[in-house]
N, C-alpha and C. Protein backbone atom coordinates (compact mmCIF):
# COMPACT_ATOMS: atom_id res chain seq x y z
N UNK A 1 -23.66 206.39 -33.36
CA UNK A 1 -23.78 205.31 -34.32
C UNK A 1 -24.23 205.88 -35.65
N UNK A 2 -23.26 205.44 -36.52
CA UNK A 2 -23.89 206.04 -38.17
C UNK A 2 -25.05 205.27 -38.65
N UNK A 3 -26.21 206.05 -38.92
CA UNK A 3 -27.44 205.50 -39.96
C UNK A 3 -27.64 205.79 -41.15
N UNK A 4 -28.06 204.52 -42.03
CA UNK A 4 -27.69 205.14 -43.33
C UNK A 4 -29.33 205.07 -43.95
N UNK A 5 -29.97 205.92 -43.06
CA UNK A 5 -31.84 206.07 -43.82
C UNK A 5 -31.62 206.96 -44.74
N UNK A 6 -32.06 207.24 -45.47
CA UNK A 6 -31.99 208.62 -46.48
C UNK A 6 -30.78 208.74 -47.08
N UNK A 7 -29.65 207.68 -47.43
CA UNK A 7 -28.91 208.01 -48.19
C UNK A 7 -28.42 206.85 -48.93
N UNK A 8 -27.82 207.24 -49.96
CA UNK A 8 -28.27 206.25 -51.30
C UNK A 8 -27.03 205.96 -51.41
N UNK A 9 -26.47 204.87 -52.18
CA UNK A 9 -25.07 204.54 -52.74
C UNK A 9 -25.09 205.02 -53.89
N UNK A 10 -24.37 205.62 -54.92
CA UNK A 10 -24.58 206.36 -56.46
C UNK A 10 -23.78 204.86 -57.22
N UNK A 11 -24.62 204.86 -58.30
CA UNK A 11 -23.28 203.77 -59.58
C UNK A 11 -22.30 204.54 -60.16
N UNK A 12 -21.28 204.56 -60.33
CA UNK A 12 -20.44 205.35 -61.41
C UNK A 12 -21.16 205.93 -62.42
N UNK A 13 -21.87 205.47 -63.41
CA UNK A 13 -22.76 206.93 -64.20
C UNK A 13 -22.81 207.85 -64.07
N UNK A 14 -24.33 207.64 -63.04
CA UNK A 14 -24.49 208.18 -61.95
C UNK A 14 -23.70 209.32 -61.79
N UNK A 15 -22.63 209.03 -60.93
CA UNK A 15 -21.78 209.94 -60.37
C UNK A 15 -20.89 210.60 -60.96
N UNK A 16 -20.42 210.00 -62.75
CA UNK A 16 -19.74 210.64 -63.96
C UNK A 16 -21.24 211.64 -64.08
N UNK A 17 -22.41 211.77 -64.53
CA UNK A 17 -23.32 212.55 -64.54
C UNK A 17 -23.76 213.79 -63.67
N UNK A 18 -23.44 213.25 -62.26
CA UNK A 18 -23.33 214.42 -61.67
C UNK A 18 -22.50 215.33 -61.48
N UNK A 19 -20.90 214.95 -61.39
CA UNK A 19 -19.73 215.56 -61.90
C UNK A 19 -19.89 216.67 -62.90
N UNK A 20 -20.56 216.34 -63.87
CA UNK A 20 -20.46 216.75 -65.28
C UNK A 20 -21.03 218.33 -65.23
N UNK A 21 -21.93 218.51 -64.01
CA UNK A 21 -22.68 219.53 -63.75
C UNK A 21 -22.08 220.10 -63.10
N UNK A 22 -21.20 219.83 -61.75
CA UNK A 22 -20.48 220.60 -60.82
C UNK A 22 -19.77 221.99 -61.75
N UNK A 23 -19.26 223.18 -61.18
CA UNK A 23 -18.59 223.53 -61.76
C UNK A 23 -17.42 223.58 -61.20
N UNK A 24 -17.53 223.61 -59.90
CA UNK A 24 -15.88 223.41 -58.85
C UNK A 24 -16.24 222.29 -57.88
N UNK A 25 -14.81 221.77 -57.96
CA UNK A 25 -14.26 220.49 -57.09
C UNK A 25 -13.08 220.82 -56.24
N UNK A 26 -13.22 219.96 -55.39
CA UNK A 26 -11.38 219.53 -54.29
C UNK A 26 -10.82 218.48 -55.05
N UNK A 27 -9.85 219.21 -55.33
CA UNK A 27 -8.21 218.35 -55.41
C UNK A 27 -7.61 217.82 -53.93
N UNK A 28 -7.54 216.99 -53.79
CA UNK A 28 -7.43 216.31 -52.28
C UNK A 28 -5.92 215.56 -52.63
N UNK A 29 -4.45 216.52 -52.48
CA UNK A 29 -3.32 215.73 -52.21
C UNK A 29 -2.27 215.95 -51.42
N UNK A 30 -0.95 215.79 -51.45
CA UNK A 30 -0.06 215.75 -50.16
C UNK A 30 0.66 216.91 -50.65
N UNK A 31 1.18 217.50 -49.09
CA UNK A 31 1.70 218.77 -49.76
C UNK A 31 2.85 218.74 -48.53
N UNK A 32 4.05 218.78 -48.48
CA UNK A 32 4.62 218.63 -47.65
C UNK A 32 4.58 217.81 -46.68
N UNK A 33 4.14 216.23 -47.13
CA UNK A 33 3.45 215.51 -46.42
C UNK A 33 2.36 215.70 -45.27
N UNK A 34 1.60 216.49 -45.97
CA UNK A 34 0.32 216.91 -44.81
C UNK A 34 -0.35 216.77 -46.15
N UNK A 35 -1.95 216.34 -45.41
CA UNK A 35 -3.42 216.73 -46.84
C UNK A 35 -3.50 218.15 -47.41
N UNK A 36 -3.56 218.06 -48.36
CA UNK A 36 -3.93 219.95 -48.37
C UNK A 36 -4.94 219.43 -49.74
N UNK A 37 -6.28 220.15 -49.67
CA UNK A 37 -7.49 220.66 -50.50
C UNK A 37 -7.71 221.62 -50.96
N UNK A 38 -7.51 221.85 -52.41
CA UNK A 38 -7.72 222.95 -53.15
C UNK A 38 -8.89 223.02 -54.19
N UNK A 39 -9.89 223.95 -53.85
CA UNK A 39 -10.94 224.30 -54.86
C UNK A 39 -10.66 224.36 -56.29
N UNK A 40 -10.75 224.13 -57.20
CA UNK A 40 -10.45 224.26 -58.83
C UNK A 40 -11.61 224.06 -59.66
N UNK A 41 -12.02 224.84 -60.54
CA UNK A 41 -13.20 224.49 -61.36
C UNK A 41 -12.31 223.53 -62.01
N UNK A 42 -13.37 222.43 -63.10
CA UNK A 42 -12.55 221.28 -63.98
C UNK A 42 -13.62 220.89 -64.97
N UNK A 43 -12.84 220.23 -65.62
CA UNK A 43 -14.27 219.29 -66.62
C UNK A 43 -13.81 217.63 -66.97
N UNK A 44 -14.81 217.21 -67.46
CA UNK A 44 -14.52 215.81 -67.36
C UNK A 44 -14.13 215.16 -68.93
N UNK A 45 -13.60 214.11 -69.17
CA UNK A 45 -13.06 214.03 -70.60
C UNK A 45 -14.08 212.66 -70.97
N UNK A 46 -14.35 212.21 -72.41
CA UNK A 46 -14.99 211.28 -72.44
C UNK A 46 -14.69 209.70 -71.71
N UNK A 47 -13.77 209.63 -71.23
CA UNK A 47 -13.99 208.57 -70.67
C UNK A 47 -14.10 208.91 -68.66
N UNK A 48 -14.43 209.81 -68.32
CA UNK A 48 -14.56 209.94 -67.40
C UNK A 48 -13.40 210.41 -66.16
N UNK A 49 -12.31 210.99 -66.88
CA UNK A 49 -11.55 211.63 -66.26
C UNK A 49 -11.36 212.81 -65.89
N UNK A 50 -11.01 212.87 -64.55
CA UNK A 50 -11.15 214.72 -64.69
C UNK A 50 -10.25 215.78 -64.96
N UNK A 51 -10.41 216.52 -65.82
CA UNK A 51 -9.47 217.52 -66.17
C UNK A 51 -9.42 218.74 -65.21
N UNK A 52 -8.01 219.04 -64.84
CA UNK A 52 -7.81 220.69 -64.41
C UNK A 52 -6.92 221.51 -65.45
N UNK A 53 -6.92 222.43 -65.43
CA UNK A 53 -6.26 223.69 -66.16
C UNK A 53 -5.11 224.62 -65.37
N UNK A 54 -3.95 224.69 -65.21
CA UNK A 54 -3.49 225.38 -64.41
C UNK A 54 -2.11 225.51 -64.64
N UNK A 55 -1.50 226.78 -63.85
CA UNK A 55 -0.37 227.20 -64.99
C UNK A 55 0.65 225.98 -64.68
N UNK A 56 1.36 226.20 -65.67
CA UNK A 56 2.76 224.92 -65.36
C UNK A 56 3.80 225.46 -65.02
N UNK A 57 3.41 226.52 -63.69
CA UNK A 57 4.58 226.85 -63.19
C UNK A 57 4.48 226.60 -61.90
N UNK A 58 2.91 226.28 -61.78
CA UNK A 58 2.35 226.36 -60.56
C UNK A 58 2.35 225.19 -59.33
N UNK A 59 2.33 224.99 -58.12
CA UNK A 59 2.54 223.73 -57.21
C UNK A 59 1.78 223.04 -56.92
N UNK A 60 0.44 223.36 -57.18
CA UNK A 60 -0.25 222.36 -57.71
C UNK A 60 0.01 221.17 -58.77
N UNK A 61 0.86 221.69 -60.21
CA UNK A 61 1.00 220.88 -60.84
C UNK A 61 2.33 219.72 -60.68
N UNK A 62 2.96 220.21 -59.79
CA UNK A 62 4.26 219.59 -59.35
C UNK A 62 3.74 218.81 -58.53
N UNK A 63 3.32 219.07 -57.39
CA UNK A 63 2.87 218.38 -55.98
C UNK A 63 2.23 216.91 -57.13
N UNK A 64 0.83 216.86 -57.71
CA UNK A 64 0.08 215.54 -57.96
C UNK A 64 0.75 214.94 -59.40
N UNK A 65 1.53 215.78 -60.02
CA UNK A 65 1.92 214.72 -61.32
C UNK A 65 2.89 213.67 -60.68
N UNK A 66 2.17 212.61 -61.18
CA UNK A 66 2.54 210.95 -61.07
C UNK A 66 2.25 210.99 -59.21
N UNK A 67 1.18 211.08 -58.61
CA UNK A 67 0.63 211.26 -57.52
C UNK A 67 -1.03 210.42 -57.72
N UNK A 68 -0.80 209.78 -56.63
CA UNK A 68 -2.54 209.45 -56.76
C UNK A 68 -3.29 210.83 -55.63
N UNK A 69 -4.52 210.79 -56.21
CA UNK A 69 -4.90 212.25 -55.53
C UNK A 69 -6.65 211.78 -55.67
N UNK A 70 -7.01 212.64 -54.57
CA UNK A 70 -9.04 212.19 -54.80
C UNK A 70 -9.14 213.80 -55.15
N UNK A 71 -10.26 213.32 -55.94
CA UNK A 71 -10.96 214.90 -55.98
C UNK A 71 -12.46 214.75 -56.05
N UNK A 72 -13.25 215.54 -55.44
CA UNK A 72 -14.73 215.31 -54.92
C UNK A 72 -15.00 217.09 -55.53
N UNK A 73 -16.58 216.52 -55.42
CA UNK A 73 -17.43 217.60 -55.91
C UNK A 73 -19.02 217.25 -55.38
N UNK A 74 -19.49 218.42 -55.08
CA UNK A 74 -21.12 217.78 -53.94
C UNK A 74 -21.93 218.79 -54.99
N UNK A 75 -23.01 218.89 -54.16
CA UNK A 75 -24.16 219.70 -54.16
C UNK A 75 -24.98 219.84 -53.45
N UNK A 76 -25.36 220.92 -52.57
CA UNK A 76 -25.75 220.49 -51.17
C UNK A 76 -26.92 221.52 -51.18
N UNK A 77 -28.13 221.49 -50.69
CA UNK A 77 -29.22 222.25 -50.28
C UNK A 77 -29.40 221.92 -48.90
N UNK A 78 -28.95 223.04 -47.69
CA UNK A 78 -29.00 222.85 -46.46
C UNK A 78 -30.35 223.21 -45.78
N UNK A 79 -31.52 224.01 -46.94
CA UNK A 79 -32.54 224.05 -46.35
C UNK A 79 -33.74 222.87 -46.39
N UNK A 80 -33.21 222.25 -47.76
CA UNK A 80 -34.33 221.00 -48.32
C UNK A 80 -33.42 219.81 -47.71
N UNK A 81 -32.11 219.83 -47.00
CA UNK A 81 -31.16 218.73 -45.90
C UNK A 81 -31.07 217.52 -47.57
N UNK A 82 -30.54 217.71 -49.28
CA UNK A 82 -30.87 216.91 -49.67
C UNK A 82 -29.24 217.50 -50.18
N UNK A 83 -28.36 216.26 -51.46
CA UNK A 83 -27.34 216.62 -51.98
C UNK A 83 -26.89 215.11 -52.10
N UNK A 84 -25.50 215.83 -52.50
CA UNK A 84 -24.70 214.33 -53.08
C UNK A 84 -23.41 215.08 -53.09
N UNK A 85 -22.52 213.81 -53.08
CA UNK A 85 -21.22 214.25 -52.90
C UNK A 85 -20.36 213.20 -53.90
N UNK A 86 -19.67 213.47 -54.86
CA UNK A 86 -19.21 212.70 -55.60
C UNK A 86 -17.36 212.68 -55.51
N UNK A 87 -17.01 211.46 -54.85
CA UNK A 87 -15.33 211.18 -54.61
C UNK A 87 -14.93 210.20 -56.64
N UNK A 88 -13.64 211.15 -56.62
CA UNK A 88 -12.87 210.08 -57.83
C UNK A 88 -11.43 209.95 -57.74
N UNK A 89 -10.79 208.69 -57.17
CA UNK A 89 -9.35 208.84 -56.45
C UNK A 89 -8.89 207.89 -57.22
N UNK A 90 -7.56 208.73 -58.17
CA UNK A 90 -6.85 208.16 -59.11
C UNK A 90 -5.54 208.57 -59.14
N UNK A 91 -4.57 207.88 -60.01
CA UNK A 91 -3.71 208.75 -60.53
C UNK A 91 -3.56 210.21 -61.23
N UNK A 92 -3.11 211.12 -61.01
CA UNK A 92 -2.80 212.40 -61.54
C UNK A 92 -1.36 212.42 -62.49
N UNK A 93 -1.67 212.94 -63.81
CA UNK A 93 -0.43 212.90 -64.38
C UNK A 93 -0.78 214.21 -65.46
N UNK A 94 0.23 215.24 -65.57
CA UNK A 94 0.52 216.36 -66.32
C UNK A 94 0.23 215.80 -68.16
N UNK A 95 -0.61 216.14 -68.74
CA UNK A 95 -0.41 215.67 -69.91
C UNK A 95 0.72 216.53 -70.70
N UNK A 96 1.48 215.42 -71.13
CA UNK A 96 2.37 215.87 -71.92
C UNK A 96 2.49 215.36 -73.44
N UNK A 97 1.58 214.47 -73.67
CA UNK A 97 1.48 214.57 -75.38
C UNK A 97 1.41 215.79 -76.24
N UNK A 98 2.06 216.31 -77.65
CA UNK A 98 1.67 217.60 -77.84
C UNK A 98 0.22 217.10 -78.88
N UNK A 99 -0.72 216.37 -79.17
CA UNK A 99 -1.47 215.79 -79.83
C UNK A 99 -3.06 215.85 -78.66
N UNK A 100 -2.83 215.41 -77.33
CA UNK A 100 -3.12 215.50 -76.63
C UNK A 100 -4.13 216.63 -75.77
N UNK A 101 -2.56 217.43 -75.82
CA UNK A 101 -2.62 218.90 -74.96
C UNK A 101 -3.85 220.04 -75.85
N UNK A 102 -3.31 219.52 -77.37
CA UNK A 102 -3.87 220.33 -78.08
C UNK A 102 -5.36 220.20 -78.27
N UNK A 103 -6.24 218.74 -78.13
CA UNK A 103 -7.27 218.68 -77.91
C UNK A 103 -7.48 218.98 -76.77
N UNK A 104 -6.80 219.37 -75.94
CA UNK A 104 -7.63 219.69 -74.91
C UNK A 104 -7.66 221.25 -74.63
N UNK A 105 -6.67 221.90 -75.28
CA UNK A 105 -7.08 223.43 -75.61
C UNK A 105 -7.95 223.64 -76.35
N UNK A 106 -8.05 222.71 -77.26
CA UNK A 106 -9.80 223.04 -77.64
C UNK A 106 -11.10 222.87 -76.95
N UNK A 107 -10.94 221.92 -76.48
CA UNK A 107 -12.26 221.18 -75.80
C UNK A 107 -12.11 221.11 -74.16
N UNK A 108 -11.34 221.54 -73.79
CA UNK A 108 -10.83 220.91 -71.95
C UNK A 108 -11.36 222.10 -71.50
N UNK A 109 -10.96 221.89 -69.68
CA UNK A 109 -12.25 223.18 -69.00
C UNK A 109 -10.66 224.31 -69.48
N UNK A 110 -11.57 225.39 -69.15
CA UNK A 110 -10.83 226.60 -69.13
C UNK A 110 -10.38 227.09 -67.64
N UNK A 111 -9.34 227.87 -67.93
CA UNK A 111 -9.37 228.17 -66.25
C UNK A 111 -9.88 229.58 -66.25
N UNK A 112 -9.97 229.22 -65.02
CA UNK A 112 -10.55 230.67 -63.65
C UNK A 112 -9.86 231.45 -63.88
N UNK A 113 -8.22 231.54 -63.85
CA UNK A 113 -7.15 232.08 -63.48
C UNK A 113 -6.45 231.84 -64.49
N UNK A 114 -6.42 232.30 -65.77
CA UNK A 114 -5.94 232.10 -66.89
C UNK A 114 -4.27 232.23 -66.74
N UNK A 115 -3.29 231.72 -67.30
CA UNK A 115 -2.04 231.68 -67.34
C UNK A 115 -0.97 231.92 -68.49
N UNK A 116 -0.31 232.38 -68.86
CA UNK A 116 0.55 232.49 -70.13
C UNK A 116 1.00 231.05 -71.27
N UNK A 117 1.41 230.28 -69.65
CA UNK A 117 1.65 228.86 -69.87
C UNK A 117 1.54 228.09 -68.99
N UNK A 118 0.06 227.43 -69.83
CA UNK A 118 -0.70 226.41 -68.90
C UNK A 118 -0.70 224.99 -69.28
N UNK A 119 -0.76 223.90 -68.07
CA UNK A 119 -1.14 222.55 -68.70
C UNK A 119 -2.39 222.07 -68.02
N UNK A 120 -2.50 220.66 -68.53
CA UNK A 120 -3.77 220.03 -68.07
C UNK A 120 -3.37 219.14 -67.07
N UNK A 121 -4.52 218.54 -66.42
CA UNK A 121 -3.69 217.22 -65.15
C UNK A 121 -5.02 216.60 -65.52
N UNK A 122 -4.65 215.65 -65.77
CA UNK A 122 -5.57 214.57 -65.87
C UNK A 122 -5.61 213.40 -64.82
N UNK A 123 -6.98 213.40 -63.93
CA UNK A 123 -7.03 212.15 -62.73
C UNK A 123 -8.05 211.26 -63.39
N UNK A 124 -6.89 209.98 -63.60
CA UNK A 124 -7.90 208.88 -63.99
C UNK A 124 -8.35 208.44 -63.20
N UNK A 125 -9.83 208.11 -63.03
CA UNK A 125 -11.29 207.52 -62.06
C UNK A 125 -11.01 205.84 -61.65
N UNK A 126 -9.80 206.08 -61.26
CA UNK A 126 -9.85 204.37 -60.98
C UNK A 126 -11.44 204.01 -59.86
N UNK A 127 -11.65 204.36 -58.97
CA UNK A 127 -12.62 204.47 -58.51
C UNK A 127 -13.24 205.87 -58.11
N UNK A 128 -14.69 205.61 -58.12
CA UNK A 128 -15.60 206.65 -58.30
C UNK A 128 -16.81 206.20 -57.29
N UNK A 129 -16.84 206.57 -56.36
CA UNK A 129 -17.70 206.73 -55.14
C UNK A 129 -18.91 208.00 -55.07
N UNK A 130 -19.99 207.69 -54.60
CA UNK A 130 -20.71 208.94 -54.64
C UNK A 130 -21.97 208.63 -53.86
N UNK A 131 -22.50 209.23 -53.09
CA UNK A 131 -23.85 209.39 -52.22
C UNK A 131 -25.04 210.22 -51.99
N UNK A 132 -26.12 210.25 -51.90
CA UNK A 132 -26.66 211.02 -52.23
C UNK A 132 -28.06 210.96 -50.73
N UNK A 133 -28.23 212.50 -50.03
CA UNK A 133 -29.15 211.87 -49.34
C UNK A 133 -30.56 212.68 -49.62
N UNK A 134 -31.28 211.55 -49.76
CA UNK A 134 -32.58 211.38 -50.59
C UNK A 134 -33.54 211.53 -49.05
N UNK A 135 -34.49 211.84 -49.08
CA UNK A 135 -36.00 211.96 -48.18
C UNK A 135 -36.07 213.52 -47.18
N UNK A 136 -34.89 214.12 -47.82
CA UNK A 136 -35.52 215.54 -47.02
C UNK A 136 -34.55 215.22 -45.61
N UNK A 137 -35.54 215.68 -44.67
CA UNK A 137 -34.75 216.14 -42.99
C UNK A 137 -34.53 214.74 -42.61
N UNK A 138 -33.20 214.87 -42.25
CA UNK A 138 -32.53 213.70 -41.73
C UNK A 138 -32.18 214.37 -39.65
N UNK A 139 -32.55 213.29 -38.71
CA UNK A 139 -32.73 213.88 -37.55
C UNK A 139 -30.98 213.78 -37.34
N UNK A 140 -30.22 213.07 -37.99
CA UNK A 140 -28.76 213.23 -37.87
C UNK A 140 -28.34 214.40 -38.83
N UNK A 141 -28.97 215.29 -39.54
CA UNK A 141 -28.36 216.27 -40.21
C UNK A 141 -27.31 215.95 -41.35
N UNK A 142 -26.82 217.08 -42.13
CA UNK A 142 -25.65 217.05 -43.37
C UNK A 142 -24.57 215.97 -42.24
N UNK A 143 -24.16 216.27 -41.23
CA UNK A 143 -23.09 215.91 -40.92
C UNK A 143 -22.99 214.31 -41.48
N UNK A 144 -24.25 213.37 -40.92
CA UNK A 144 -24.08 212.31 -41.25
C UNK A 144 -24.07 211.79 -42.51
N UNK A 145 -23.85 212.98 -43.88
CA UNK A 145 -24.17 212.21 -45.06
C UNK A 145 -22.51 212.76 -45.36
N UNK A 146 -21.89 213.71 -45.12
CA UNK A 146 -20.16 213.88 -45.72
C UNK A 146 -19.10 213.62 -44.33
């Protein structure tokens, strides 16, 4: 039976705030019609969307443009049993404005894995979920908070 002592519901703020700190997230989308999860550092844009960086040659960017896709990001301390896990499952779409793109070569995350020719993917936060478990040792452990 799931108990929910020690863990909190997050508000969207909240959970745009904690995002903001992560430095890598899961891209959570379909890949040959199976789930497939890929690590990507990202950053978030002012209205709360999340940006990736990655080449535009790459299958990542094919697979989620015009795809709804979740992408999550935690923070977990397994010795203090405390963290949060922040879900944002939206549409994914390749920006293709050239007005756009270009602010975001200024200001957007950079990648890991730099590319010759790269674009951005932008997942708008239609919803934004996030939890956090608060009071230390939980006798159900991490498992019961992700």
């Amino acid at each position: 039976m799931y108990r929910n002592d020690g863990i909190r519901e997050l508000e969207r703020q909240e959970c745009l705030r904690l995002l903001a700190k992560a430095p890598v997230g899961r891209i959570v989308h379909t890949r040959h019609a199976l789930p497939a999860v890929l690590p990507v550092n990202f950053g978030l844009d002012g209205d709360g969307a999340v940006l990736l960086r990655t080449s535009a040659a790459s299958e990542l960017a094919r697979a989620v443009d015009g795809a709804v896709v979740a992408f999550e990001a935690d923070e977990v301390d397994p010795l203090a049993h405390s963290g949060w896990s922040v879900v944002v499952t939206g549409p994914a779409a390749v920006v293709t404005d050239p007005g756009e793109h270009r602010r975001l070569v200024r200001g957007g995350p950079r990648s890991w894995a730099p590319s010759p020719r790269e674009v951005f993917v932008r997942i708008e936060p239609e919803l934004v979920t996030g939890r956090e478990l608060v009071g230390g040792f939980s006798m159900y452990g991490l498992d019961a908070f992700f």
